[in-house]
N, C-alpha and C. Protein backbone atom coordinates (compact mmCIF):
# COMPACT_ATOMS: atom_id res chain seq x y z
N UNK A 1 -26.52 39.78 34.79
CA UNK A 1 -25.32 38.99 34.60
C UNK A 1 -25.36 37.76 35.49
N UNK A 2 -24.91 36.82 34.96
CA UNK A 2 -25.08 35.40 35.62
C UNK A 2 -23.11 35.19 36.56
N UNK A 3 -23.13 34.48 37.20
CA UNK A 3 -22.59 34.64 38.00
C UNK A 3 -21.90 32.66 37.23
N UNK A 4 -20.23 33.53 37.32
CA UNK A 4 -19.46 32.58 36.52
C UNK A 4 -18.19 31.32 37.17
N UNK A 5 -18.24 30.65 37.80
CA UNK A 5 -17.01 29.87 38.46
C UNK A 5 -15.88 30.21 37.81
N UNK A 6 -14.85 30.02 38.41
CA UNK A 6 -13.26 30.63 37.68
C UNK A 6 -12.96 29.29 36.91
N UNK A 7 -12.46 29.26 36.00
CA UNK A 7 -11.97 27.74 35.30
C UNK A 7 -10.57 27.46 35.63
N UNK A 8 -10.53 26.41 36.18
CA UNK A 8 -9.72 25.48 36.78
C UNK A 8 -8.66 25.55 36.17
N UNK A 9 -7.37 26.34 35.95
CA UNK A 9 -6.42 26.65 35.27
C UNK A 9 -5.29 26.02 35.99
N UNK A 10 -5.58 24.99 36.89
CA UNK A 10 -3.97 24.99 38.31
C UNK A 10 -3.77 23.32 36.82
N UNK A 11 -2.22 23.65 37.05
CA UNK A 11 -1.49 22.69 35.97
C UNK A 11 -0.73 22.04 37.41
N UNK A 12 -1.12 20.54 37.21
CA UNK A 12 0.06 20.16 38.35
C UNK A 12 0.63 18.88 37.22
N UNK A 13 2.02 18.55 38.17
CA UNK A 13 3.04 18.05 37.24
C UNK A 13 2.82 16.99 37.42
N UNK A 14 3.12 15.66 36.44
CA UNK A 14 2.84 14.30 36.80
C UNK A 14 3.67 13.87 37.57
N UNK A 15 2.88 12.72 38.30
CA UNK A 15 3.65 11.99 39.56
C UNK A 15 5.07 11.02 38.77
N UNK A 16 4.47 10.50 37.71
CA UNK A 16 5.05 9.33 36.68
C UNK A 16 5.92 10.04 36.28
N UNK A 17 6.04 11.24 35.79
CA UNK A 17 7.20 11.93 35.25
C UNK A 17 8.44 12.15 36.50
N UNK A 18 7.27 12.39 37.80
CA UNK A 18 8.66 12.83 38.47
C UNK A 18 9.52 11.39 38.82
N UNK A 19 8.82 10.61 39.05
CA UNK A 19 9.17 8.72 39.90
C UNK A 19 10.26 8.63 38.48
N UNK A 20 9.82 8.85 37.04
CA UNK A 20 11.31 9.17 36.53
C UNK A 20 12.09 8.81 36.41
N UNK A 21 12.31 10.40 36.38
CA UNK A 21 13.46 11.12 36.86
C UNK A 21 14.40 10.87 38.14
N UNK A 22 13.58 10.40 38.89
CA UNK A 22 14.33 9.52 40.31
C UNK A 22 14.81 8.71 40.02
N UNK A 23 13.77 7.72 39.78
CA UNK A 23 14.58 6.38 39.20
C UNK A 23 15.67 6.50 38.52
N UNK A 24 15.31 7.21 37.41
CA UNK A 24 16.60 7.57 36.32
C UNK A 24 17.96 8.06 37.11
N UNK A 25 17.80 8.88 37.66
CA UNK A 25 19.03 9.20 38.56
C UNK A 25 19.42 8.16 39.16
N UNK A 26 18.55 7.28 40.43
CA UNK A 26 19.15 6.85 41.01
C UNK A 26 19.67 5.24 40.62
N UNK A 27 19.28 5.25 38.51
CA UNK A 27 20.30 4.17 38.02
C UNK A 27 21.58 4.41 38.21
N UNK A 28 21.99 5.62 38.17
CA UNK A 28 23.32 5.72 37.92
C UNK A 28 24.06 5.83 39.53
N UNK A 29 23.07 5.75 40.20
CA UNK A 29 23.67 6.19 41.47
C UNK A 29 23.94 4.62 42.37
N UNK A 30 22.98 3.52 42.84
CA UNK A 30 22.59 3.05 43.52
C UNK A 30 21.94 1.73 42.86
N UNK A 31 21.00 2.00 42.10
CA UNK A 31 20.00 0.82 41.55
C UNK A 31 20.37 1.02 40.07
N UNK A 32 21.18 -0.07 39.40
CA UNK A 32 22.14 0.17 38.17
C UNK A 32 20.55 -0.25 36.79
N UNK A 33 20.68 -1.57 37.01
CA UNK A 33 19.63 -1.92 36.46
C UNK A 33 18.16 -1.93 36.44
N UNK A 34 17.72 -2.04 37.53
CA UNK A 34 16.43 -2.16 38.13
C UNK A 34 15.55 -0.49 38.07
N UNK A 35 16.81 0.63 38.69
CA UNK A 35 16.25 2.07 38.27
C UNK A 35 16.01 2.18 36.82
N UNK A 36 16.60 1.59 36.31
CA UNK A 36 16.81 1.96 34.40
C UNK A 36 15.28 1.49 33.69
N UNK A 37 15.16 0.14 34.21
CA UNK A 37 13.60 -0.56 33.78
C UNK A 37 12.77 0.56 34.29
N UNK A 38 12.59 0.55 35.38
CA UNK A 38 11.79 1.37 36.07
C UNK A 38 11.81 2.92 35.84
N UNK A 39 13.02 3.92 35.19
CA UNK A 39 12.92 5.26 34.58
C UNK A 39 12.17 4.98 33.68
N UNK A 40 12.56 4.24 32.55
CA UNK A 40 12.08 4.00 30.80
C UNK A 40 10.44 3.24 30.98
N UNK A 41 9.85 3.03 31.77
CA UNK A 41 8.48 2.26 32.58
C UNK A 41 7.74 3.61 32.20
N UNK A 42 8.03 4.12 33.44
CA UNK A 42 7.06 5.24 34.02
C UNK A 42 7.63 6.81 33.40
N UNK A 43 8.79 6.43 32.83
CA UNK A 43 8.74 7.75 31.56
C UNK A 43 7.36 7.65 30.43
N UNK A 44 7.66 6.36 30.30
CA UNK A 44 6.79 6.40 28.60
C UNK A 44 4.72 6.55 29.27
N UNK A 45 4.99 5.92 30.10
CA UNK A 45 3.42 5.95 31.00
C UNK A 45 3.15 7.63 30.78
N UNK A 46 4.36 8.55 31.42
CA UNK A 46 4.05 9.77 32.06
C UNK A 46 3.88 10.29 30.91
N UNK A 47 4.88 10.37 29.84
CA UNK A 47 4.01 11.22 28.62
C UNK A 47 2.91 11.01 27.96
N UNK A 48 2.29 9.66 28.25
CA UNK A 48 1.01 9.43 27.72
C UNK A 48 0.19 10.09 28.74
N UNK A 49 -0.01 9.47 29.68
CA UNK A 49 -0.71 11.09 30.39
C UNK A 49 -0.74 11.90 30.51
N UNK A 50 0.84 12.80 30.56
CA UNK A 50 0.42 14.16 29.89
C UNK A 50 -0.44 14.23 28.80
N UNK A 51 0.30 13.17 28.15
CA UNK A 51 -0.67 13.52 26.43
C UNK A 51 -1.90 13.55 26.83
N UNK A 52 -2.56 12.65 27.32
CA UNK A 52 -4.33 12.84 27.40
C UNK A 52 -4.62 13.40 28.54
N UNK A 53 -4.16 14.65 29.13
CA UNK A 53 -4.69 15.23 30.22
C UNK A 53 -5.56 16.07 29.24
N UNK A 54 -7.16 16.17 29.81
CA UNK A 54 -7.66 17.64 29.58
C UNK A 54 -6.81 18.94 29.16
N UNK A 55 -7.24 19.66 28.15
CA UNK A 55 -6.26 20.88 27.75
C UNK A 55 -6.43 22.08 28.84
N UNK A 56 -7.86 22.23 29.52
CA UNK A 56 -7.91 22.91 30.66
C UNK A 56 -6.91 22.71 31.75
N UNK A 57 -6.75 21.87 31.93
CA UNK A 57 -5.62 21.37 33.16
C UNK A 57 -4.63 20.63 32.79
N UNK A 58 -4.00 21.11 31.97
CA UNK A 58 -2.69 20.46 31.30
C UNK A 58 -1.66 19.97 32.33
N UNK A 59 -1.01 18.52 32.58
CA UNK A 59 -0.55 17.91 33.01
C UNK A 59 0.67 18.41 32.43
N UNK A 60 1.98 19.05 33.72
CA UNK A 60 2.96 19.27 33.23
C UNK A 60 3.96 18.12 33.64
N UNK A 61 5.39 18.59 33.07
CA UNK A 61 6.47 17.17 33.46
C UNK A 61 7.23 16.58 32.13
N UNK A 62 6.53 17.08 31.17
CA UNK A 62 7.25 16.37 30.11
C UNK A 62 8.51 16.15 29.95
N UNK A 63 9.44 17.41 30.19
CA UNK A 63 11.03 17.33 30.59
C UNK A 63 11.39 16.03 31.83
N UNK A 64 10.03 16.42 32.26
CA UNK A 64 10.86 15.74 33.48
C UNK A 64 10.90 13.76 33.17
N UNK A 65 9.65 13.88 32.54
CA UNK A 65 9.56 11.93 31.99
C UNK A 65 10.45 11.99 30.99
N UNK A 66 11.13 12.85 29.97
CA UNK A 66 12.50 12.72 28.98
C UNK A 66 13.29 12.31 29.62
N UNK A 67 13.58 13.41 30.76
CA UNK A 67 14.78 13.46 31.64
C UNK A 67 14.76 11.78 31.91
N UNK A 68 14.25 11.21 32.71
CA UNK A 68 14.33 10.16 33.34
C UNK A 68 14.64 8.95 32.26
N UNK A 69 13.64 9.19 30.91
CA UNK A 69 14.05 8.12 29.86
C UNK A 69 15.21 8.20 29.43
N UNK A 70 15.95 9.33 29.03
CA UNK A 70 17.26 9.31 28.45
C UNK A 70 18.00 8.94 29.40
N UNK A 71 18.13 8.61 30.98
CA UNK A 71 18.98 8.44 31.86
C UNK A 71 18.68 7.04 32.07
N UNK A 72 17.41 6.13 31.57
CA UNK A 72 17.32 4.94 32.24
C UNK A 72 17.88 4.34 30.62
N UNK A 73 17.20 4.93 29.38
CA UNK A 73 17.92 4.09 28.73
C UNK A 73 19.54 4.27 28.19
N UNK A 74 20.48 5.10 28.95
CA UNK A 74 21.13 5.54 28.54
C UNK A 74 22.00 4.28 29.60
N UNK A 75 21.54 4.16 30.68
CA UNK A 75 22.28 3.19 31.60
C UNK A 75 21.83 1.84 31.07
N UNK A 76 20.48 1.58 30.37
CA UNK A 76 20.64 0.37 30.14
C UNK A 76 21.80 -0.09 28.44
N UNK A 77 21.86 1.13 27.53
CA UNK A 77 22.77 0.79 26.72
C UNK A 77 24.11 0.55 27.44
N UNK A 78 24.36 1.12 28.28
CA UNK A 78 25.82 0.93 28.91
C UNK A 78 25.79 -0.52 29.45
N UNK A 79 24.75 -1.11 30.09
CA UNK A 79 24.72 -2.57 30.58
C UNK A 79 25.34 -3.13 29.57
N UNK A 80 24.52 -3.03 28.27
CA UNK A 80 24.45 -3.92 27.18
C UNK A 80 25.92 -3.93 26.61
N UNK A 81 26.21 -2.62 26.37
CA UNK A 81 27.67 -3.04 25.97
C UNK A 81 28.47 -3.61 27.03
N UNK A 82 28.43 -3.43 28.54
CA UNK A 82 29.47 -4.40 28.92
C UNK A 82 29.00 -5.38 29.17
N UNK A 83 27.77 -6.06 28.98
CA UNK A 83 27.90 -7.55 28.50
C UNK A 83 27.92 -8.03 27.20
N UNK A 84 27.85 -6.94 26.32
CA UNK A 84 28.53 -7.70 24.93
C UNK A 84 30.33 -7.51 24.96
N UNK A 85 30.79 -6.34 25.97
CA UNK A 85 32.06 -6.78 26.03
C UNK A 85 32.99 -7.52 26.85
N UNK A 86 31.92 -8.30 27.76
CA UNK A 86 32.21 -9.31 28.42
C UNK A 86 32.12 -10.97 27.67
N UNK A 87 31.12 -11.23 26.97
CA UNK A 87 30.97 -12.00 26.14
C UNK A 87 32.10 -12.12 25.32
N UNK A 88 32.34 -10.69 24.60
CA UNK A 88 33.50 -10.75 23.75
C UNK A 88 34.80 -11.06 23.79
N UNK A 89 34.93 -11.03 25.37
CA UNK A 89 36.01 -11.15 26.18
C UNK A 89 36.43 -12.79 26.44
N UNK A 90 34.89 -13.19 26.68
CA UNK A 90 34.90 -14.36 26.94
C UNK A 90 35.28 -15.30 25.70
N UNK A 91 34.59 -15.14 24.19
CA UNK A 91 34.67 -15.82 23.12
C UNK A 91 36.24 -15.30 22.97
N UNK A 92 36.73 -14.43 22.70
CA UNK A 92 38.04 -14.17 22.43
C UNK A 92 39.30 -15.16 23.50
N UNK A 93 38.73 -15.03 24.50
CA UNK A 93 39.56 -16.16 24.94
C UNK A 93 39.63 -17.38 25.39
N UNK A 94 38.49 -17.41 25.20
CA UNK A 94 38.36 -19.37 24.52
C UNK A 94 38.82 -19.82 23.10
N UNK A 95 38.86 -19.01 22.00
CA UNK A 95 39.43 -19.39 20.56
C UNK A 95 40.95 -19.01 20.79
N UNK A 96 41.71 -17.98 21.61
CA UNK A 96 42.47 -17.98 21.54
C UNK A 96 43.66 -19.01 22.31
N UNK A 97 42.83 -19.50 23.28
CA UNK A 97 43.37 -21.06 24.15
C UNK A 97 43.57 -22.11 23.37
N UNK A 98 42.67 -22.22 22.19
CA UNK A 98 43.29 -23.36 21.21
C UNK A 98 44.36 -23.09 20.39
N UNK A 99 44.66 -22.17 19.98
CA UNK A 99 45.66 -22.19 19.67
C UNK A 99 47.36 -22.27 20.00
N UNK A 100 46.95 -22.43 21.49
CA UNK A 100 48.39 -22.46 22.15
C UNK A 100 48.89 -23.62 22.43
């Protein structure tokens, strides 16, 4: 009998997935905009590396780079609407000044 190495079965989690999930959190916490770019960045990075990790050593985290995308783009839709409802705010009351 030949003498066999153990196969490398240790799964570690991506770094990109976890940076995230941080980020993502700490849009809502601290860094409004800037975390949000930066969750939805290194979310979409992290599942591509999971995706092409070796199947022997599967790169875990996937929850965790979701987690972070749904929280960065979830803060950047919220930007967007309050500057489209700031805008709106704004056009609404400039047309409504002429008329007075």
């Amino acid at each position: 009998m030949s003498y066999q190495p153990p196969v490398n079965t240790t799964r570690g989690t991506s770094s990109l997935a976890t940076v995230s999930l941080v980020l993502g959190i700490l849009s809502w916490l601290v860094l409004p905009f800037i975390g949000a770019i930066g969750a939805v960045i290194c979310g979409h990075m992290a599942r591509g590396e999971i995706r092409r990790s070796p199947p022997d050593a599967k790169l875990e985290g996937d929850g965790l780079a979701i987690t972070g995308l749904v929280l960065g783009y979830l803060q950047m839709a919220l930007w967007l609407l309050v500057i489209l409802l700031v805008i709106g705010a704004m056009v609404l009351g400039l047309s409504s000044s002429h008329w007075h």
